[in-house]
PDB file of N, CA and C in Angstrom:
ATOM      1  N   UNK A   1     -32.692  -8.730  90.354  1.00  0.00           N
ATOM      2  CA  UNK A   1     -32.769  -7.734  89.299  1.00  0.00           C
ATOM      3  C   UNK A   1     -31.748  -8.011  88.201  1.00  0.00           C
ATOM      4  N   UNK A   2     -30.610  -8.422  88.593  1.00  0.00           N
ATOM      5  CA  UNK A   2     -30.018  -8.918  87.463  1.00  0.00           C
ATOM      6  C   UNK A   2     -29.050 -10.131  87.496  1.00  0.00           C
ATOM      7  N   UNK A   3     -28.746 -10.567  86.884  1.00  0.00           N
ATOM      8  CA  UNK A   3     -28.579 -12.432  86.117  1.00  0.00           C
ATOM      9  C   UNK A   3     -27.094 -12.358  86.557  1.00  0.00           C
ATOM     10  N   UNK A   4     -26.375 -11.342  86.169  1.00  0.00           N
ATOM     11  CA  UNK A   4     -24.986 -11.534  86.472  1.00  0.00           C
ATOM     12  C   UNK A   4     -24.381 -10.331  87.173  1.00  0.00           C
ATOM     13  N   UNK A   5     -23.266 -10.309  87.780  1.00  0.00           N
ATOM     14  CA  UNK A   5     -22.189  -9.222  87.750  1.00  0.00           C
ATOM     15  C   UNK A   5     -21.754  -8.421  86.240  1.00  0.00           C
ATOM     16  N   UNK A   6     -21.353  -9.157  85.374  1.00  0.00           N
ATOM     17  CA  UNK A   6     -21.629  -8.344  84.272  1.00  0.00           C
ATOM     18  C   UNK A   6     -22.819  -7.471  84.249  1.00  0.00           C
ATOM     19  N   UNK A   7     -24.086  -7.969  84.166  1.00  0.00           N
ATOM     20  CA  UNK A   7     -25.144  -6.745  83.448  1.00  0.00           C
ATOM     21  C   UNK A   7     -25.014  -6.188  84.949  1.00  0.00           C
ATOM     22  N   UNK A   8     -25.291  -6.408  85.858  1.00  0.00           N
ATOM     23  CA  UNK A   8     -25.162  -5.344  87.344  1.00  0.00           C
ATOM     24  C   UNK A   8     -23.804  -4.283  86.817  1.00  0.00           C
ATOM     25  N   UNK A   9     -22.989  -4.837  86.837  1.00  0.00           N
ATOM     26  CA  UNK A   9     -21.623  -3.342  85.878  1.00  0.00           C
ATOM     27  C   UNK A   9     -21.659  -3.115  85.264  1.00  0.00           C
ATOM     28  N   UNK A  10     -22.559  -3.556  84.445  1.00  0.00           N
ATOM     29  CA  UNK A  10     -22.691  -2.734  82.818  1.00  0.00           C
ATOM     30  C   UNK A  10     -23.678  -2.042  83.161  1.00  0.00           C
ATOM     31  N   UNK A  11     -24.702  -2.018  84.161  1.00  0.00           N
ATOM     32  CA  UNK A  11     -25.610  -1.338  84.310  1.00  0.00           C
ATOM     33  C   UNK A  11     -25.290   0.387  85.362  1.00  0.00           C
ATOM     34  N   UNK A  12     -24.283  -0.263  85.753  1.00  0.00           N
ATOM     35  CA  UNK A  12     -23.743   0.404  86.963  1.00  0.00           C
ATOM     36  C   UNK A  12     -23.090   1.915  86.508  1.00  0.00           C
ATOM     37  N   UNK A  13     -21.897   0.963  84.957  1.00  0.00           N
ATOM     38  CA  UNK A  13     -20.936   1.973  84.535  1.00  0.00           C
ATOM     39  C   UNK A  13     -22.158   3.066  83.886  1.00  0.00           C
ATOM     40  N   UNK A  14     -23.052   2.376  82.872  1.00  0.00           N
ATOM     41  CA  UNK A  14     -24.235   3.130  82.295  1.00  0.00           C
ATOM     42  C   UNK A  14     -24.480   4.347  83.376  1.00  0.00           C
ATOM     43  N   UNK A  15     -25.210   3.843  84.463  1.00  0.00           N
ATOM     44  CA  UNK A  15     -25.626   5.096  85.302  1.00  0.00           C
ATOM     45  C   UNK A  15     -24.367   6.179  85.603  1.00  0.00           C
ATOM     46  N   UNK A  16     -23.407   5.758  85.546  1.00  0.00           N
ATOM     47  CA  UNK A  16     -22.151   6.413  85.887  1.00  0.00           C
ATOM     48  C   UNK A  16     -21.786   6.233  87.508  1.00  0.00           C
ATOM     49  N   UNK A  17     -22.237   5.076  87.762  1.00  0.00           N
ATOM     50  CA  UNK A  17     -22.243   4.429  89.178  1.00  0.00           C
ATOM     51  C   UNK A  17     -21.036   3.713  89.583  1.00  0.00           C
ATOM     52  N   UNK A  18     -20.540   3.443  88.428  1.00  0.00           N
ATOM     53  CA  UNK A  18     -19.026   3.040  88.463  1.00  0.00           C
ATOM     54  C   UNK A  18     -18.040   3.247  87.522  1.00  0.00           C
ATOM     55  N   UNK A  19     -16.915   3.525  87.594  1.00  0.00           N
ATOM     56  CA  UNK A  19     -16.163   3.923  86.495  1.00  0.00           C
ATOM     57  C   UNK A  19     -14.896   2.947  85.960  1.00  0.00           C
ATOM     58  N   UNK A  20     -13.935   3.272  85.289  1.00  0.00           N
ATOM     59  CA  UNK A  20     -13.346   2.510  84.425  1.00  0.00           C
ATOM     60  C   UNK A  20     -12.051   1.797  85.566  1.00  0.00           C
ATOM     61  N   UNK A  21     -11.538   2.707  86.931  1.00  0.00           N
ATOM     62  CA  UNK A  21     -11.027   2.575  87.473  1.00  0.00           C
ATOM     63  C   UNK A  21     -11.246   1.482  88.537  1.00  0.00           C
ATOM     64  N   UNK A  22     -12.619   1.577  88.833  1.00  0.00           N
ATOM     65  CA  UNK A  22     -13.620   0.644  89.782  1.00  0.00           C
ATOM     66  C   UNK A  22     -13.786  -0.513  89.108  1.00  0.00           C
ATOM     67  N   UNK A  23     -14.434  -1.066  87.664  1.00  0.00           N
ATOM     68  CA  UNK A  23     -14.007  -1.706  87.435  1.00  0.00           C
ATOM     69  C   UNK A  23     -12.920  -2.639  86.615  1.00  0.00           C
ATOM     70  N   UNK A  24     -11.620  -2.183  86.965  1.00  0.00           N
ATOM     71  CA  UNK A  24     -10.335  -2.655  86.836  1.00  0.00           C
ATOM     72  C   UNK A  24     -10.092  -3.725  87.786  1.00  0.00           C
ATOM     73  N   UNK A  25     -10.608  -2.590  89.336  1.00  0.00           N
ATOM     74  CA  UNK A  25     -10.425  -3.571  90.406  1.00  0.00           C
ATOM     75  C   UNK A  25     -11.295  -4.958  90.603  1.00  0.00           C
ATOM     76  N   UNK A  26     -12.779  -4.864  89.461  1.00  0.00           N
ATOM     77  CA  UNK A  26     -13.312  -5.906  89.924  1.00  0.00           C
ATOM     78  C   UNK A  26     -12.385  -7.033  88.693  1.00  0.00           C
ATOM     79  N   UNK A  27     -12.112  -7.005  87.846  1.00  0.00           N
ATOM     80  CA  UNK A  27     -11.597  -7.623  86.835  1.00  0.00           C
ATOM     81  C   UNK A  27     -10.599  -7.867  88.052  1.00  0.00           C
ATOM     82  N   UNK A  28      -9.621  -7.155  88.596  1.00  0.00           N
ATOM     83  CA  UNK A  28      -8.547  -7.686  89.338  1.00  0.00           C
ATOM     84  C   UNK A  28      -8.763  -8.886  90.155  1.00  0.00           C
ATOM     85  N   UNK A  29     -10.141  -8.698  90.917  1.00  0.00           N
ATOM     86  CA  UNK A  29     -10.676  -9.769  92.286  1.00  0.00           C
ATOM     87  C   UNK A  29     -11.244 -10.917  90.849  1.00  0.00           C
ATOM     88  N   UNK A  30     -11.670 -11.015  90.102  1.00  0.00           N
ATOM     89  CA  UNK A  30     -12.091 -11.757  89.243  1.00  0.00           C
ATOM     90  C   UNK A  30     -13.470 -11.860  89.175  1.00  0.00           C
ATOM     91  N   UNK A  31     -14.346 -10.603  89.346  1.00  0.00           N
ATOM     92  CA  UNK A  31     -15.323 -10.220  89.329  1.00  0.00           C
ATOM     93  C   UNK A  31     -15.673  -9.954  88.140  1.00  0.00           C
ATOM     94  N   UNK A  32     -15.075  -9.914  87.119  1.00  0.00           N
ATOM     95  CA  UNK A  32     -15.383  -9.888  85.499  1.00  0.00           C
ATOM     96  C   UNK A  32     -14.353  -9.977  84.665  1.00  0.00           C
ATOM     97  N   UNK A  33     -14.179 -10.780  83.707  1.00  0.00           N
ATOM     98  CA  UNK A  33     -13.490 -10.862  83.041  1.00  0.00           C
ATOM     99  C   UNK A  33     -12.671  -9.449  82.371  1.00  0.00           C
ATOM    100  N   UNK A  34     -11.647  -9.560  81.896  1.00  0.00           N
ATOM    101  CA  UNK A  34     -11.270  -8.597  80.682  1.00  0.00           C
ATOM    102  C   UNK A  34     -11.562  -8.289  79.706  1.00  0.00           C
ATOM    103  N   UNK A  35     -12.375  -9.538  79.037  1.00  0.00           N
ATOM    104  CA  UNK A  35     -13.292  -9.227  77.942  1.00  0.00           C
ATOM    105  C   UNK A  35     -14.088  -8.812  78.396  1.00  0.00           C
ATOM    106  N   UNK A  36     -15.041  -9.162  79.798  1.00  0.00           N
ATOM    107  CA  UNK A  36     -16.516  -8.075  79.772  1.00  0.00           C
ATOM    108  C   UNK A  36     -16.078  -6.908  80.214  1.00  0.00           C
ATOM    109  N   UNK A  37     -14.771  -6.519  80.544  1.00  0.00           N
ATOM    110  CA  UNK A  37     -14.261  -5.287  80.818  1.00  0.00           C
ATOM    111  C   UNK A  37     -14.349  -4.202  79.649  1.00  0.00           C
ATOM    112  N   UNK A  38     -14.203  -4.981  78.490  1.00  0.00           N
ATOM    113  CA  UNK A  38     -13.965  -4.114  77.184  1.00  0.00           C
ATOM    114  C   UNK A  38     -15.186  -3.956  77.000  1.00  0.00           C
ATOM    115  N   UNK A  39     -16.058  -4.666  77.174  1.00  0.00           N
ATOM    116  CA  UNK A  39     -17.752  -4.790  76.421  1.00  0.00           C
ATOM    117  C   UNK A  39     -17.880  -3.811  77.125  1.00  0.00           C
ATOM    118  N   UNK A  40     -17.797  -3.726  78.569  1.00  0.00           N
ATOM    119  CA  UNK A  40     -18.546  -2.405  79.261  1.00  0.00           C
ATOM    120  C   UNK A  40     -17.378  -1.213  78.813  1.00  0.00           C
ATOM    121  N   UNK A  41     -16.937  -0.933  79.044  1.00  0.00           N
ATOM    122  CA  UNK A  41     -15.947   0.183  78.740  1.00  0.00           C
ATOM    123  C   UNK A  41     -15.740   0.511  77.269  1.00  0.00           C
ATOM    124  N   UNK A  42     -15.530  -0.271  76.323  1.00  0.00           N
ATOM    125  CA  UNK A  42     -15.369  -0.151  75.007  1.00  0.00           C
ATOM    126  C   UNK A  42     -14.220   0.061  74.776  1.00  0.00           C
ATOM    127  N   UNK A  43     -13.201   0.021  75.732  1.00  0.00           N
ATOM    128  CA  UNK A  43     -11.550   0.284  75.465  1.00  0.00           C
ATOM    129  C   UNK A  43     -11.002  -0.985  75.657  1.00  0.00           C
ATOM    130  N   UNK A  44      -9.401  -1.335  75.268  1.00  0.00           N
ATOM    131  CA  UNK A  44      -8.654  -2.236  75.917  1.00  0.00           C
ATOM    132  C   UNK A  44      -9.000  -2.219  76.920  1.00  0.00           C
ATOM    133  N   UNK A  45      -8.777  -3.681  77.924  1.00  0.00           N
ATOM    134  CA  UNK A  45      -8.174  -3.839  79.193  1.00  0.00           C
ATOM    135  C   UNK A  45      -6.727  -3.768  79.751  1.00  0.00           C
ATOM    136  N   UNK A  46      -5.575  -3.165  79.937  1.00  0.00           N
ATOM    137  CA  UNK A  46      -3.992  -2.925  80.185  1.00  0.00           C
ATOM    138  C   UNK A  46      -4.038  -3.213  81.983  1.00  0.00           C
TER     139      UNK A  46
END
């Protein structure tokens, strides 16, 4: 269903299936970058 971990969390945060806190931690494991952190979130990454 989907191509990457990005659109799966961008799809995720959309539903409200995951939040800004959840993925911090995947950015932490290196499950998405910091930049696709901002794309999905629309804020800095700190």
């Amino acid at each position: 269903m989907f191509e990457s971990d990005f659109d799966r969390l961008s799809y995720y945060y959309k539903c409200k299936w995951a939040r800004e806190p959840q993925l911090r931690q995947y950015v932490s494991f290196g499950v998405i970058t910091p930049e696709e952190y901002e794309k999905i979130v629309g804020q800095k990454y700190e």
